[in-house]
C-alpha atoms as a PDB file:
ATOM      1  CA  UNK A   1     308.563 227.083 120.319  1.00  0.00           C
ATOM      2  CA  UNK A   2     309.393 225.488 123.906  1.00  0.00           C
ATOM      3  CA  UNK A   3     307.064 222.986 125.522  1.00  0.00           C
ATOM      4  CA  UNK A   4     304.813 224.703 127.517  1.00  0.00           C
ATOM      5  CA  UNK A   5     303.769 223.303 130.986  1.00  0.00           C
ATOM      6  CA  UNK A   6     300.099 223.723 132.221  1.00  0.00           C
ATOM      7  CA  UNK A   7     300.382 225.970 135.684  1.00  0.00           C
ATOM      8  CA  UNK A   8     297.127 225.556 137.879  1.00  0.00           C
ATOM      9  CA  UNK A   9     295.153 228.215 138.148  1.00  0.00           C
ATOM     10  CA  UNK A  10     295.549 228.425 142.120  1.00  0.00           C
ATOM     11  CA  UNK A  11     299.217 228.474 141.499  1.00  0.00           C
ATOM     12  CA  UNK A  12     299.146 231.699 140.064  1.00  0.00           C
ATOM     13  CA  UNK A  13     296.403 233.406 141.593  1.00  0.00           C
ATOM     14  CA  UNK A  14     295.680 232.365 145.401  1.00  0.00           C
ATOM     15  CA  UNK A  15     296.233 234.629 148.143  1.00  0.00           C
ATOM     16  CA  UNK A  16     300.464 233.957 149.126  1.00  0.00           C
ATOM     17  CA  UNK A  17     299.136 234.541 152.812  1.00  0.00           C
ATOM     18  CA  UNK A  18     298.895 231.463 154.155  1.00  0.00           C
ATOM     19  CA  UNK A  19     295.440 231.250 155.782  1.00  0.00           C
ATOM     20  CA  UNK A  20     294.541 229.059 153.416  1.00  0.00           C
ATOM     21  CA  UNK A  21     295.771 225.513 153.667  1.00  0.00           C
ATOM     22  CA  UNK A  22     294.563 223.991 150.278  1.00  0.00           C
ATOM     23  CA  UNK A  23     295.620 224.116 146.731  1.00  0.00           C
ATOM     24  CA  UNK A  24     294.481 221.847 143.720  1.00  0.00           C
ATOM     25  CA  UNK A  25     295.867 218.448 143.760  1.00  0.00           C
ATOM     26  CA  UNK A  26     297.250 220.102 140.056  1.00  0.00           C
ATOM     27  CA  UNK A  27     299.425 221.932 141.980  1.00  0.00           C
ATOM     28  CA  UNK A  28     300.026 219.998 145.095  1.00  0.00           C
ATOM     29  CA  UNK A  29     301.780 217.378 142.252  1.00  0.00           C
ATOM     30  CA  UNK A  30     303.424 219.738 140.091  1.00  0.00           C
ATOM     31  CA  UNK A  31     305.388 220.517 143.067  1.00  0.00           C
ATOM     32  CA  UNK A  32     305.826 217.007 143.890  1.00  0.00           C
ATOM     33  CA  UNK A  33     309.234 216.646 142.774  1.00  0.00           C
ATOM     34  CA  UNK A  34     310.605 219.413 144.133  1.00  0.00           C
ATOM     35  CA  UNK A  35     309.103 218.411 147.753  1.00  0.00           C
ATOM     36  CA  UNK A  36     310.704 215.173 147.476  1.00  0.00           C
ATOM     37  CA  UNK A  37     314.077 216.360 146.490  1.00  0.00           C
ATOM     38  CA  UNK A  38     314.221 218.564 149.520  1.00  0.00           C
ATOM     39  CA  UNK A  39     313.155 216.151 152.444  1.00  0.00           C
ATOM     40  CA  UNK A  40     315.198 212.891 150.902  1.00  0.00           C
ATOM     41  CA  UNK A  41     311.957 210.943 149.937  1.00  0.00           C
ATOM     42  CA  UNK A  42     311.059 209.195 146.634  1.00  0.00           C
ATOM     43  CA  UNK A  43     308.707 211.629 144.467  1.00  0.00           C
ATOM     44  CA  UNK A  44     306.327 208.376 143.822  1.00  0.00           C
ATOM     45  CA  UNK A  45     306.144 208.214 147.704  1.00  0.00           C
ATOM     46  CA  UNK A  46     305.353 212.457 147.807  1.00  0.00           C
ATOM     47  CA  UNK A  47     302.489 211.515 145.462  1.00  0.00           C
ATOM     48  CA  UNK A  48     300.972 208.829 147.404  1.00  0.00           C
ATOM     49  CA  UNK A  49     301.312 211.000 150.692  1.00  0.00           C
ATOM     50  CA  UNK A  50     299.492 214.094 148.566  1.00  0.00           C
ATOM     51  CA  UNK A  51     296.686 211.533 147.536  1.00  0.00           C
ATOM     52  CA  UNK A  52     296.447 210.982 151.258  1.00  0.00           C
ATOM     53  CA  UNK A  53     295.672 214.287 151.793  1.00  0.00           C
ATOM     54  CA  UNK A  54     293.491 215.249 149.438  1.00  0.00           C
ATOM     55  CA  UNK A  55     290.099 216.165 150.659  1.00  0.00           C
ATOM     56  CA  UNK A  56     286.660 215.470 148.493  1.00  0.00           C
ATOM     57  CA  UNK A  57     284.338 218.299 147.181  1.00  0.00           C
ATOM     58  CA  UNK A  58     282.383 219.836 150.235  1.00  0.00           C
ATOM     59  CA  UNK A  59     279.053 218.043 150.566  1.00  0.00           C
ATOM     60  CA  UNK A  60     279.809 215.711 147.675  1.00  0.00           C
ATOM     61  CA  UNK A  61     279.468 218.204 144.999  1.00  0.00           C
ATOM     62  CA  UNK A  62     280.644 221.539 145.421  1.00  0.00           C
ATOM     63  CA  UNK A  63     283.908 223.114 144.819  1.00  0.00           C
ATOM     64  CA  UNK A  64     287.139 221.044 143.826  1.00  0.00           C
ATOM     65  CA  UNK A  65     289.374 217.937 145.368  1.00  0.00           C
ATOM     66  CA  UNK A  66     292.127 219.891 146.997  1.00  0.00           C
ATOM     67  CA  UNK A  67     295.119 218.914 149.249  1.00  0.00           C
ATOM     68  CA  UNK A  68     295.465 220.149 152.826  1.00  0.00           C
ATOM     69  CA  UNK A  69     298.560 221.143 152.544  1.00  0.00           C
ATOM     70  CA  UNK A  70     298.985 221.906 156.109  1.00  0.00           C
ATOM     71  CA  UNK A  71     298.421 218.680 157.556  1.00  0.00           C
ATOM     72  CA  UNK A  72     300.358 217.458 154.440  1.00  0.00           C
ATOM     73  CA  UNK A  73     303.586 219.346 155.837  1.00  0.00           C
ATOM     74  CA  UNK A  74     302.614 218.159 159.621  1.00  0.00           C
ATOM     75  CA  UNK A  75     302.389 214.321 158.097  1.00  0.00           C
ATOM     76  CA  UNK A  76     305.612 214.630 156.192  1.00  0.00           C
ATOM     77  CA  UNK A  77     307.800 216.061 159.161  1.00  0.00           C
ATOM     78  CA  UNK A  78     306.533 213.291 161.471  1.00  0.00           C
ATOM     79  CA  UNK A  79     307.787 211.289 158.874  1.00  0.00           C
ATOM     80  CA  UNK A  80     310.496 212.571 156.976  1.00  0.00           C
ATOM     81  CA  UNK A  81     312.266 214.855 159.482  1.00  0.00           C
ATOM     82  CA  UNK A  82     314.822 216.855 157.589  1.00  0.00           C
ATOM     83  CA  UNK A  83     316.502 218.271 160.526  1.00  0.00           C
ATOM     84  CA  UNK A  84     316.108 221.945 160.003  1.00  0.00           C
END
């Protein structure tokens, strides 16, 4: 049997419209790689800037950390323009 890899549970089932900007940092860094590979940046670096970007539970203890993965994007094309 193949090794399995753990999907996030936002990855599978969250809303694909887009008027929500967070995910799980889970996901945000399972997709790490991939976002580094396409904007020309090392994948330790991607981490750090998801880290960054991740935002606490609301009032201290409710909900999840998450990453805003809007102003992720808007941070990483300030900085890592890719030219499209």
């Amino acid at each position: 049997m193949p090794d399995s890899v753990l999907v996030p549970t936002d990855a599978v089932t969250a809303s694909g419209s887009g008027l929500d900007p967070h995910i799980s940092v889970q996901n945000a860094l399972l997709q790490a790689s991939r976002v580094a590979k396409a904007r020309g940046m090392d994948v330790g670096t991607a981490r750090d800037e998801i880290r960054k970007h991740t935002e606490g539970r609301t009032f201290g203890v409710l909900g999840e950390p998450r990453v805003n993965v809007l102003r992720l994007n808007m941070s990483l094309d300030r900085q890592y323009n890719t030219g499209k």
